[in-house]
C-alpha atoms as a PDB file:
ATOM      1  CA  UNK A   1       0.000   0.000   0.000  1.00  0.00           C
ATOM      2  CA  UNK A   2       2.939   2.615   1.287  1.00  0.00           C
ATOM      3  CA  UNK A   3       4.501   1.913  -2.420  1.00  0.00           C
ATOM      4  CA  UNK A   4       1.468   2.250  -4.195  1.00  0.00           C
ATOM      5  CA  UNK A   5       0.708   5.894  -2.409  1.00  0.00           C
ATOM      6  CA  UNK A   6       4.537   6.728  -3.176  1.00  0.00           C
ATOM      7  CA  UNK A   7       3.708   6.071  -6.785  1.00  0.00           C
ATOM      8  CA  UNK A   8       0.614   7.927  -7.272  1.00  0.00           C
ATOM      9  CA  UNK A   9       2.253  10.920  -5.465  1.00  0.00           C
ATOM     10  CA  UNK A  10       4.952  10.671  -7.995  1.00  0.00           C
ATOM     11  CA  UNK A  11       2.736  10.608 -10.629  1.00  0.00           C
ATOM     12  CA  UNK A  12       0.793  13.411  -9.597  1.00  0.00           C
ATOM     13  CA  UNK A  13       3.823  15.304  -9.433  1.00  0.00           C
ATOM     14  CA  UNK A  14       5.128  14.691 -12.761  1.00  0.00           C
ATOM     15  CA  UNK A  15       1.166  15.658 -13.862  1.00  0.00           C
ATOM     16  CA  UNK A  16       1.651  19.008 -12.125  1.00  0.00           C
ATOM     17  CA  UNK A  17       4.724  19.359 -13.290  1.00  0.00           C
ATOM     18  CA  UNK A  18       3.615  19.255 -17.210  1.00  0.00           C
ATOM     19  CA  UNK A  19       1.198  21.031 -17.033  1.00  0.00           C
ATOM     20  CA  UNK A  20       2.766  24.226 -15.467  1.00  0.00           C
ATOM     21  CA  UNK A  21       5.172  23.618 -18.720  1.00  0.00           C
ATOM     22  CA  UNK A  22       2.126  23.608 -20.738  1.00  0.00           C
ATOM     23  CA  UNK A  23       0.862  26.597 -19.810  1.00  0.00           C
ATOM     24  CA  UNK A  24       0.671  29.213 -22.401  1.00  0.00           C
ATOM     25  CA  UNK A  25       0.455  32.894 -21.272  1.00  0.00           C
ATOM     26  CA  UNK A  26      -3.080  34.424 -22.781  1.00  0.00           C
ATOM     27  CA  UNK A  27      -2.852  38.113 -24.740  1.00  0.00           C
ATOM     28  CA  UNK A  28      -5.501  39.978 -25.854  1.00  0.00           C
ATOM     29  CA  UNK A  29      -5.467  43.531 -28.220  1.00  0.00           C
ATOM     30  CA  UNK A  30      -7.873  46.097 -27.542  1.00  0.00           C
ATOM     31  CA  UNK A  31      -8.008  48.615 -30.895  1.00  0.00           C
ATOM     32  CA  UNK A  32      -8.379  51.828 -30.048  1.00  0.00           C
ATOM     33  CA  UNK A  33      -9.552  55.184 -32.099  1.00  0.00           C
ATOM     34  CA  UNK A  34      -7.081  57.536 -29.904  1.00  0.00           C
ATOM     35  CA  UNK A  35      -9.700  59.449 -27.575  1.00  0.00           C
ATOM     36  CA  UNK A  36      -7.381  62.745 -27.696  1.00  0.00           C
ATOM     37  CA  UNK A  37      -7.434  63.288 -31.472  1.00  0.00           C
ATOM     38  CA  UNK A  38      -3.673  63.798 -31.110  1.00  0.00           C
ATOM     39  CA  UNK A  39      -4.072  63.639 -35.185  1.00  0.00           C
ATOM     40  CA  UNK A  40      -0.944  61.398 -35.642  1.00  0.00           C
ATOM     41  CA  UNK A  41      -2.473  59.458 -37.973  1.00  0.00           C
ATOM     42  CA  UNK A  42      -4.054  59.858 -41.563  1.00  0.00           C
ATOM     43  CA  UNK A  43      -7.427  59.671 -40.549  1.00  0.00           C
ATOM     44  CA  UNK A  44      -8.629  61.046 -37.106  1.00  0.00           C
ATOM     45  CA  UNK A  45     -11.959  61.145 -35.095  1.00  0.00           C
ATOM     46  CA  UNK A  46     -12.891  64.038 -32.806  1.00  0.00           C
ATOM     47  CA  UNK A  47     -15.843  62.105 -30.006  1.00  0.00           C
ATOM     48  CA  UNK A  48     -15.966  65.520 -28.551  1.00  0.00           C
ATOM     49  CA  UNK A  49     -16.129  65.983 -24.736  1.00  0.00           C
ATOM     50  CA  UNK A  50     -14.829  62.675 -23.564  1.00  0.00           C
ATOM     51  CA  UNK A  51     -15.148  64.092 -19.807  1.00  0.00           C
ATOM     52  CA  UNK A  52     -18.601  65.035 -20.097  1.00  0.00           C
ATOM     53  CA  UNK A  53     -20.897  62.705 -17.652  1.00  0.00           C
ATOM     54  CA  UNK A  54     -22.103  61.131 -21.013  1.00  0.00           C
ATOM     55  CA  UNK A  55     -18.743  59.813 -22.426  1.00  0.00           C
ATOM     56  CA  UNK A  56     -17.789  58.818 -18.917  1.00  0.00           C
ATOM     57  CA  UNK A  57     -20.442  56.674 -18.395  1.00  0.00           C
ATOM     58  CA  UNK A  58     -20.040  55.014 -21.718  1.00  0.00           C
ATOM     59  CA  UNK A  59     -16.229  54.503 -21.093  1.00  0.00           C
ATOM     60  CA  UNK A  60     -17.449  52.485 -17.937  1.00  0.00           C
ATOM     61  CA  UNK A  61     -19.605  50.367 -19.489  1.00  0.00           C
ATOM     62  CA  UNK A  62     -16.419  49.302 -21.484  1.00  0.00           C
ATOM     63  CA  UNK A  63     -14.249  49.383 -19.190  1.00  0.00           C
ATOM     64  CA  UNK A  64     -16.261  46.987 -17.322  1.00  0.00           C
ATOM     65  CA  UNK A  65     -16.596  44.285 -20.362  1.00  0.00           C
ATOM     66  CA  UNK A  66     -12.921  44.452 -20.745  1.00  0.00           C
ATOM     67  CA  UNK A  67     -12.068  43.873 -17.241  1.00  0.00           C
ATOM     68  CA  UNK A  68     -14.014  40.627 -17.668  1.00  0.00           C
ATOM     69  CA  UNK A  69     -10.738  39.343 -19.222  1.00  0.00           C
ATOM     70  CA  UNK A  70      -9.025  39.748 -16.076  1.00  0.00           C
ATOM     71  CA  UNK A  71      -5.485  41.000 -17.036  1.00  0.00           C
ATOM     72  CA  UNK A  72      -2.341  40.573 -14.981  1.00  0.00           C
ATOM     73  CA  UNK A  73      -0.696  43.381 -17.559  1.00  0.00           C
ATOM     74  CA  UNK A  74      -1.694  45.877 -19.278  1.00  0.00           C
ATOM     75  CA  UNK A  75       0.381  46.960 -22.163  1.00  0.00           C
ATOM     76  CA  UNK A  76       0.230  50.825 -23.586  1.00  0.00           C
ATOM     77  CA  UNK A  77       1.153  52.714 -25.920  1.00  0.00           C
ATOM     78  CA  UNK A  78       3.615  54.612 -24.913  1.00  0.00           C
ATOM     79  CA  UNK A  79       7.265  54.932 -25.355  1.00  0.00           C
ATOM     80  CA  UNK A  80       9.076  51.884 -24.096  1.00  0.00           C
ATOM     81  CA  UNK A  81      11.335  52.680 -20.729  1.00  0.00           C
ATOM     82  CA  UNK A  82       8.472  55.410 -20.191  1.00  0.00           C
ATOM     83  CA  UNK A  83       8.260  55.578 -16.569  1.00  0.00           C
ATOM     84  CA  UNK A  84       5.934  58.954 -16.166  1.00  0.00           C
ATOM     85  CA  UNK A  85       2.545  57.622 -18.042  1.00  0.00           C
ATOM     86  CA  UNK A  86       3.487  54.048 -16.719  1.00  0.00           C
ATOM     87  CA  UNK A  87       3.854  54.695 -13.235  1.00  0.00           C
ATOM     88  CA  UNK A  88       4.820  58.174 -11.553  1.00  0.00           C
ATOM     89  CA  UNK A  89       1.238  59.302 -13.154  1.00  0.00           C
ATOM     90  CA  UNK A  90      -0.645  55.926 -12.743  1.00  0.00           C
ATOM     91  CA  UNK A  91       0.618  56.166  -9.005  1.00  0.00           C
ATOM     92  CA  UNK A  92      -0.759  59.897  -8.922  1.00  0.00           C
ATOM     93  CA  UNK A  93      -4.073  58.412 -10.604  1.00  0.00           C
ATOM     94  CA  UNK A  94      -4.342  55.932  -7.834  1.00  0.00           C
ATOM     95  CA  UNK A  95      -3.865  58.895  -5.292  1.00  0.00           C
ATOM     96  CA  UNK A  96      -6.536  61.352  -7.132  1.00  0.00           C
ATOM     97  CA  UNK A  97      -4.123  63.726  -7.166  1.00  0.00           C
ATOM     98  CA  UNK A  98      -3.366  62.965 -11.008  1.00  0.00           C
ATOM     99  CA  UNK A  99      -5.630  66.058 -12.405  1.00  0.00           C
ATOM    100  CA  UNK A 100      -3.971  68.569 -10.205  1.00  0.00           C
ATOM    101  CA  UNK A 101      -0.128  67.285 -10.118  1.00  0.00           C
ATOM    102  CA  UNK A 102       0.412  66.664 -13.647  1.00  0.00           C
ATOM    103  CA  UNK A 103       2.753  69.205 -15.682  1.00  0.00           C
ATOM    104  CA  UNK A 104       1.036  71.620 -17.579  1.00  0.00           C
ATOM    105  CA  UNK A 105       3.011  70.113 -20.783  1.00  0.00           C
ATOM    106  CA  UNK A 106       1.322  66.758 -20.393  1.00  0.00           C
ATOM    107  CA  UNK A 107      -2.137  67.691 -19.183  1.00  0.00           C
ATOM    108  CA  UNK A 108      -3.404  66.669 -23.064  1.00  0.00           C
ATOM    109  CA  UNK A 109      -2.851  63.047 -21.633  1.00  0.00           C
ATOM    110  CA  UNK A 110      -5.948  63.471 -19.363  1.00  0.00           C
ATOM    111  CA  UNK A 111      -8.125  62.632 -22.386  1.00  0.00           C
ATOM    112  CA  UNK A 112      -6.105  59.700 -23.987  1.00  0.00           C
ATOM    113  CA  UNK A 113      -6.833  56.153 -23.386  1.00  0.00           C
ATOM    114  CA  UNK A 114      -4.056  55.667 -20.960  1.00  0.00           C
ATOM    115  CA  UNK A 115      -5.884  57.645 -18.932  1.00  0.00           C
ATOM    116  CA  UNK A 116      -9.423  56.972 -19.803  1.00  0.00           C
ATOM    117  CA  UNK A 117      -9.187  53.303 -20.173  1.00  0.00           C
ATOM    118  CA  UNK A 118      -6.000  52.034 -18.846  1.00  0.00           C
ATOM    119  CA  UNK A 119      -5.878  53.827 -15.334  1.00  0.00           C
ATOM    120  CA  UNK A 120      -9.128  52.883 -14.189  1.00  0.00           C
ATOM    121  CA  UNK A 121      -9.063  49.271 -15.442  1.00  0.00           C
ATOM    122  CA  UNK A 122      -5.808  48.664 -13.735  1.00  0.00           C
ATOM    123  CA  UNK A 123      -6.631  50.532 -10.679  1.00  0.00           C
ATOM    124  CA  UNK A 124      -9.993  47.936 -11.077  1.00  0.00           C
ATOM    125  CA  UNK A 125      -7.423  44.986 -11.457  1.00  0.00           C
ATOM    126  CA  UNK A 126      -5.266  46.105  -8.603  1.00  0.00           C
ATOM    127  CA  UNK A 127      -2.375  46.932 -10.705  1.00  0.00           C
ATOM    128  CA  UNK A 128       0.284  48.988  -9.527  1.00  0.00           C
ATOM    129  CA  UNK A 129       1.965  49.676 -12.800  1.00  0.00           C
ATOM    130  CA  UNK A 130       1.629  49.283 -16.488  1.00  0.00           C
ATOM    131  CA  UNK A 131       3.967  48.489 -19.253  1.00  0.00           C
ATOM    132  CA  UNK A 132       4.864  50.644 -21.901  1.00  0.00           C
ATOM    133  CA  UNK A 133       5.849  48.884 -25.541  1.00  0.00           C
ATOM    134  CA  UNK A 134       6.069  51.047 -28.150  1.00  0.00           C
ATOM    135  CA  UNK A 135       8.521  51.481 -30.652  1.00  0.00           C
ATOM    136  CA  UNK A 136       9.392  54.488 -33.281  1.00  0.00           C
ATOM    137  CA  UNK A 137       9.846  53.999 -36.800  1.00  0.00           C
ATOM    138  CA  UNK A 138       9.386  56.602 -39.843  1.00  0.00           C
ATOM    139  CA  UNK A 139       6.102  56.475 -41.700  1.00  0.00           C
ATOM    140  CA  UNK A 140       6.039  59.545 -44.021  1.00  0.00           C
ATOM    141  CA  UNK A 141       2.988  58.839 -46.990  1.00  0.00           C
ATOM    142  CA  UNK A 142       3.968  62.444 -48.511  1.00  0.00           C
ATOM    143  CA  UNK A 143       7.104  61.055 -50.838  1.00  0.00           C
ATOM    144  CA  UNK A 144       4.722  58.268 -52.110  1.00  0.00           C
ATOM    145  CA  UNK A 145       2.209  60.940 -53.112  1.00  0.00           C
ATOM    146  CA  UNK A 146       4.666  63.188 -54.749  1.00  0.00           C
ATOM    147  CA  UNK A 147       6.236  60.008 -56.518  1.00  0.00           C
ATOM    148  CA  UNK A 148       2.504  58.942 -57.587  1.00  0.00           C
ATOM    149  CA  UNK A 149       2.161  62.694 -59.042  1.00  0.00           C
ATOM    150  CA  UNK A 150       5.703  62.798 -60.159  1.00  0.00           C
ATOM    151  CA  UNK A 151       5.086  59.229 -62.379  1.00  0.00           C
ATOM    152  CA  UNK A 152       1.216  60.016 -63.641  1.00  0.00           C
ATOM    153  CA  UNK A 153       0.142  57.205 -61.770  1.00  0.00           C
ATOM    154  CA  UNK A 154      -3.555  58.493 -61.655  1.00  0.00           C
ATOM    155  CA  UNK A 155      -5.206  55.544 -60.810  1.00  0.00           C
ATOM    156  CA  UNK A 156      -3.384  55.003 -57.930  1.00  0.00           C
ATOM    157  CA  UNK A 157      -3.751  58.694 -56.616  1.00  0.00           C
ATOM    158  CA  UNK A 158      -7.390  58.365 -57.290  1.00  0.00           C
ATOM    159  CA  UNK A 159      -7.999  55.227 -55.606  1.00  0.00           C
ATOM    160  CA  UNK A 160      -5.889  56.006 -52.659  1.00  0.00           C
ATOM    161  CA  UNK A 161      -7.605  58.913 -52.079  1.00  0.00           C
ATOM    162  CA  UNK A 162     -11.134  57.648 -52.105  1.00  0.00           C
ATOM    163  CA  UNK A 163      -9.726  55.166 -49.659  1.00  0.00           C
ATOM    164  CA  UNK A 164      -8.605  58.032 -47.324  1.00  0.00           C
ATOM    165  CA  UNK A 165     -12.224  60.112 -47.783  1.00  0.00           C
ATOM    166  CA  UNK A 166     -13.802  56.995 -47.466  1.00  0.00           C
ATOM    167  CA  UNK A 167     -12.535  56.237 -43.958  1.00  0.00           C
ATOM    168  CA  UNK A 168     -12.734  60.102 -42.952  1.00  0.00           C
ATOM    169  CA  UNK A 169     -16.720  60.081 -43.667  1.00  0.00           C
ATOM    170  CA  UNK A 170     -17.178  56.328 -41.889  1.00  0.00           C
ATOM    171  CA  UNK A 171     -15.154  58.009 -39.148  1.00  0.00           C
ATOM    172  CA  UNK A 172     -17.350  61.234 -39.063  1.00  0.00           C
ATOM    173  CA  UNK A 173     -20.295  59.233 -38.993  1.00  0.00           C
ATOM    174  CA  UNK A 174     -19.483  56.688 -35.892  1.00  0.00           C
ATOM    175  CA  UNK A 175     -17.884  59.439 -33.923  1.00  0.00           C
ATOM    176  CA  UNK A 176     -21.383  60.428 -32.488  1.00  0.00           C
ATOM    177  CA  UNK A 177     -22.208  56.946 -31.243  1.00  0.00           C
ATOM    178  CA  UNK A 178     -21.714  55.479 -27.747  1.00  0.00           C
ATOM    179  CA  UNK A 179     -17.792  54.653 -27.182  1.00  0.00           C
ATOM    180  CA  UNK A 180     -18.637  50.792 -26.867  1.00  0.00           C
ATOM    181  CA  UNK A 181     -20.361  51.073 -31.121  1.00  0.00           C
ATOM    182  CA  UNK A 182     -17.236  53.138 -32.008  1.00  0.00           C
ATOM    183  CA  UNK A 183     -14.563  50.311 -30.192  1.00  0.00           C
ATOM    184  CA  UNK A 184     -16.473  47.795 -31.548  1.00  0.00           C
ATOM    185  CA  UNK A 185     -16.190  49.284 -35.102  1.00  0.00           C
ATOM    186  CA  UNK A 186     -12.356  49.940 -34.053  1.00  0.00           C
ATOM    187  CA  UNK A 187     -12.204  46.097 -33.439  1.00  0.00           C
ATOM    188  CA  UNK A 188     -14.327  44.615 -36.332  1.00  0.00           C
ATOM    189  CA  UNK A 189     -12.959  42.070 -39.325  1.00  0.00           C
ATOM    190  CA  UNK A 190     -14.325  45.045 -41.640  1.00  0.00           C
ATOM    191  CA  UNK A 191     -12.026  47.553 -40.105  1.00  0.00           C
ATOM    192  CA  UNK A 192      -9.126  45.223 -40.476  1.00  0.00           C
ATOM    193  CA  UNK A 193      -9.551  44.201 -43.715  1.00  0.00           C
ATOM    194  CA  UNK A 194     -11.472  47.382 -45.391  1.00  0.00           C
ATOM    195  CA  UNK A 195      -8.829  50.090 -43.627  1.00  0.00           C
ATOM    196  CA  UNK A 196      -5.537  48.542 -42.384  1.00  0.00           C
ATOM    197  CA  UNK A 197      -5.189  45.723 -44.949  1.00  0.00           C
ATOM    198  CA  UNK A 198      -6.281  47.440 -47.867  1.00  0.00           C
ATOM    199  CA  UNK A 199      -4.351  50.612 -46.795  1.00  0.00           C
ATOM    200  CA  UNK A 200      -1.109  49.186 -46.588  1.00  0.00           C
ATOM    201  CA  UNK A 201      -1.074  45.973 -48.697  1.00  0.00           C
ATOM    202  CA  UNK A 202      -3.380  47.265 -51.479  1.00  0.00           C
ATOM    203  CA  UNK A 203      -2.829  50.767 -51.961  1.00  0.00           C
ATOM    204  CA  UNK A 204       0.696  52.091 -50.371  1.00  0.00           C
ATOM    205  CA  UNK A 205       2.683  49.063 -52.201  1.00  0.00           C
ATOM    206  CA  UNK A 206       0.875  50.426 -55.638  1.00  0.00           C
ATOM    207  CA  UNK A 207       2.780  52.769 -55.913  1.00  0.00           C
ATOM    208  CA  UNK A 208       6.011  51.899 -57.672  1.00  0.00           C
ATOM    209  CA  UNK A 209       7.482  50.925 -60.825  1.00  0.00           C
ATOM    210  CA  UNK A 210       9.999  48.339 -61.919  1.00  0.00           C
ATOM    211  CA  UNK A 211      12.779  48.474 -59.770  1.00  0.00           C
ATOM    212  CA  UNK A 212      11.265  51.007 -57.385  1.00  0.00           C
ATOM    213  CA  UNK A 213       9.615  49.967 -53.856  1.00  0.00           C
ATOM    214  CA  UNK A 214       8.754  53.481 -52.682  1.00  0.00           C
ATOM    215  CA  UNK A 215       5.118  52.307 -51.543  1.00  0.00           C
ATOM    216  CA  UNK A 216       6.600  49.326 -49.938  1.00  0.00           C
ATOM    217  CA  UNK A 217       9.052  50.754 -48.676  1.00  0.00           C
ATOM    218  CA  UNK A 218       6.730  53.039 -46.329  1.00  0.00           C
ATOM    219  CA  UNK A 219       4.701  49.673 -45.517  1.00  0.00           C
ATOM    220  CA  UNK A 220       8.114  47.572 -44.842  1.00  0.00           C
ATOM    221  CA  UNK A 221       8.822  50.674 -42.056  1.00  0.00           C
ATOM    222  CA  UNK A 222       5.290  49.821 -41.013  1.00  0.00           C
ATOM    223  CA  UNK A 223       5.602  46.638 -40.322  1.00  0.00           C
ATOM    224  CA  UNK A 224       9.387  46.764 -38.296  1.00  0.00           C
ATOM    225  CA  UNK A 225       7.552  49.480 -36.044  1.00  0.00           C
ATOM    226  CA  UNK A 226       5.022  46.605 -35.240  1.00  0.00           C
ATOM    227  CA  UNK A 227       7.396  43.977 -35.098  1.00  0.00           C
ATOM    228  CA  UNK A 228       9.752  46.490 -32.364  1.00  0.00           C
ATOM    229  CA  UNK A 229       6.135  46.565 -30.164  1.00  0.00           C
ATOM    230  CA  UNK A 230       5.834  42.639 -30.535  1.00  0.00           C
ATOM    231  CA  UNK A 231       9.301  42.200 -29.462  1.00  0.00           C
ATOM    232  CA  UNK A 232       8.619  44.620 -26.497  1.00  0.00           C
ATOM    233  CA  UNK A 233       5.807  42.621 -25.470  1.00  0.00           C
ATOM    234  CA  UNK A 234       7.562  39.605 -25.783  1.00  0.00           C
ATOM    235  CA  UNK A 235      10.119  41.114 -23.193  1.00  0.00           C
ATOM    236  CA  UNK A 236       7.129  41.364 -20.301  1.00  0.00           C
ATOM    237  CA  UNK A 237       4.738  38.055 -21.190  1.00  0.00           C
ATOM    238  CA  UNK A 238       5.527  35.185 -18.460  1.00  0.00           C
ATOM    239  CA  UNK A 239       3.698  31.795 -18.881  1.00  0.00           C
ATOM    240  CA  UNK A 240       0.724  32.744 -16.001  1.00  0.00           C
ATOM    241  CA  UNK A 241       0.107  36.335 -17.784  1.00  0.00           C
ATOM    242  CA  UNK A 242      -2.974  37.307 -18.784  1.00  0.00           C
ATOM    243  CA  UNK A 243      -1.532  40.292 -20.780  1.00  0.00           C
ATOM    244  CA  UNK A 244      -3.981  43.341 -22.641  1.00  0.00           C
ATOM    245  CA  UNK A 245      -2.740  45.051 -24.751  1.00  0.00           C
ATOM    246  CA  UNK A 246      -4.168  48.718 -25.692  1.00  0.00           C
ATOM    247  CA  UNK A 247      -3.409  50.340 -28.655  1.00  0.00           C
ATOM    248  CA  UNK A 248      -4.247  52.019 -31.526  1.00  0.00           C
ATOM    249  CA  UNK A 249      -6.326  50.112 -33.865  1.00  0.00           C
ATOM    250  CA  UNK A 250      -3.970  50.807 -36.834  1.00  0.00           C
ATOM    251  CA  UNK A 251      -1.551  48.497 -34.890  1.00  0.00           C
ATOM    252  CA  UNK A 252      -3.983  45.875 -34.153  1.00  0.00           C
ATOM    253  CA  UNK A 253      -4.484  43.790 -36.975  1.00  0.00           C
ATOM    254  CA  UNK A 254      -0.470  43.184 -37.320  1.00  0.00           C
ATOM    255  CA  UNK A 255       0.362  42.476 -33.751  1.00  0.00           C
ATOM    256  CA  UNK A 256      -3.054  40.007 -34.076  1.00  0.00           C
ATOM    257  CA  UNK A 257      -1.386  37.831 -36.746  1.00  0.00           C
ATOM    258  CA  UNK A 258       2.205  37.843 -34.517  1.00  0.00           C
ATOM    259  CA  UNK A 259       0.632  37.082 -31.334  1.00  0.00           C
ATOM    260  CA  UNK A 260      -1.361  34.108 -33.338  1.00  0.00           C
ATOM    261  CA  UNK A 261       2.106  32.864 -34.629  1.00  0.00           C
ATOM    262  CA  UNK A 262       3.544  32.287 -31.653  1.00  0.00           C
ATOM    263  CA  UNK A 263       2.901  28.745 -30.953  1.00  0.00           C
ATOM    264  CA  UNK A 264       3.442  29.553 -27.125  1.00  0.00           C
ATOM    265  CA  UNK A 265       1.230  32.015 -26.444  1.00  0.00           C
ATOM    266  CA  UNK A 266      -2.693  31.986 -26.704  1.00  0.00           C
ATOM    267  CA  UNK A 267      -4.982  34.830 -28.442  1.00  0.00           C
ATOM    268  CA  UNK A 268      -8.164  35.822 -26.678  1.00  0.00           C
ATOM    269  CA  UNK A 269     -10.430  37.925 -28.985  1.00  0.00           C
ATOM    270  CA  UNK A 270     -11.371  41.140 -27.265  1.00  0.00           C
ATOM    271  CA  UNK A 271     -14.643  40.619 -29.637  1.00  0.00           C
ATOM    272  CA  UNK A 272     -16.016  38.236 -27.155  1.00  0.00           C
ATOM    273  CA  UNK A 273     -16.195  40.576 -24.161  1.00  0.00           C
ATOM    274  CA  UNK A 274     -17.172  43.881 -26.857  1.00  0.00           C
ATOM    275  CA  UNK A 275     -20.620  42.076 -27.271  1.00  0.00           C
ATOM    276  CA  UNK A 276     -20.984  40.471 -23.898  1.00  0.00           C
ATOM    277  CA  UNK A 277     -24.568  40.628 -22.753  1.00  0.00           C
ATOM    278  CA  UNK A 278     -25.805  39.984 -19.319  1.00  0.00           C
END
């Protein structure tokens, strides 16, 4: 009997012990239309007041859907080795002293999604820090216009173009909706494929003629900035995280396919918490 207990406890053990190799860290990308209309990128959305008591309330309602993922990380957009948005500001948030200590330089923070989102969902998860992972590359469109211009490619001036008015008037339109409608559009297949695919993999690498890459060339900068953020998060994922990552939605469907690539790590669609009902 005493060798037969030794053996099951052995057994158990080795169990245990493959499983906790098994386990594959879970991370999760939540695409974001930037809330402070920094107007960084080509196309930009202005949701108006996003303190008023009406934005605030819808920013809870999301905030509480996405907490149902229960993170142990939250990954942001900002500089990596940032310490001020990351911490020295979270830890202010955490005090309610944020509003009135922060420098007068940074005070257009107060409406991004680091503070919006990101504070009060971590504060919610118990967090005392977040984790900054981005990465700086050049992305300059104008030279690919002027070479377009410069080359009579029409067509591809044309088409690009609609593209770009296209995604200004669907932006104009959704901007007046509740914050969860406009994430959810931020997060959807047809944003993916109808704006970031078609943007960079249709219509930038169109632009070119034999033996010049111009339009890829902007897309191949692209792609290394996303690849610099994947290696960043890469640097803070352990096996037990549960890591969420916020970030533009430009960003989104790239890191998506690199996170789904890594044969180590499980993808959690943000999707199923956007339409969770009660």
């Amino acid at each position: 009997m005493r060798n037969l207990i030794l053996t099951l406890i052995t057994v158990f053990t080795i169990c245990l012990s493959c499983k906790a190799q098994d386990q594959k860290p879970v991370i999760s990308v939540l695409g974001m239309i930037h809330l402070h209309n920094p107007g960084a990128d080509e196309v930009n959305m202005d949701m108006g007041n996003i303190h008023s008591d009406k934005r605030q309330a819808e920013l809870k309602q999301l905030i509480d859907l996405i907490a149902k993922f229960k993170p142990t990380k939250i990954a942001i957009e900002t500089s990596l080795g940032d310490t001020l948005w990351s911490q020295t500001y979270y830890t202010k948030y955490l005090k309610g002293v944020l509003e009135k200590e922060i420098n007068k330089e940074d005070k257009w923070g107060m409406s991004s999604e680091v503070v919006q989102i990101s504070y009060p969902l971590a504060k919610q998860m118990g967090h005392d820090r977040l984790y900054s992972i981005d990465a700086h590359t050049e992305f300059d469109t104008a030279p690919v216009i002027a070479y377009g211009e410069q080359n009579n490619q029409d067509v591809q001036l044309a088409a690009f173009k609609e593209l770009i008015s296209r995604m200004q008037n669907d932006m104009q339109s959704i901007s007046k909706h509740p914050v969860l409608d406009i994430v959810r559009f931020a997060n959807s297949e047809n944003f993916d494929k109808n704006y970031n695919q078609t943007y960079y993999l249709k219509h930038l690498v169109s632009f070119d003629k034999e033996g010049d890459y111009i339009g890829t060339d902007v897309v191949a900068k692209w792609y290394f900035r996303n690849l610099k953020i994947f290696t960043n998060l890469n640097r803070i994922v352990t096996p037990k995280d549960r890591v969420l990552v916020i970030y533009g939605a430009g960003h989104k469907d790239i890191l998506v396919d690199l996170i789904k690539d890594r044969a180590d790590w499980e993808y959690y669609d943000i999707n199923r918490l956007l339409y969770f009902e009660k």
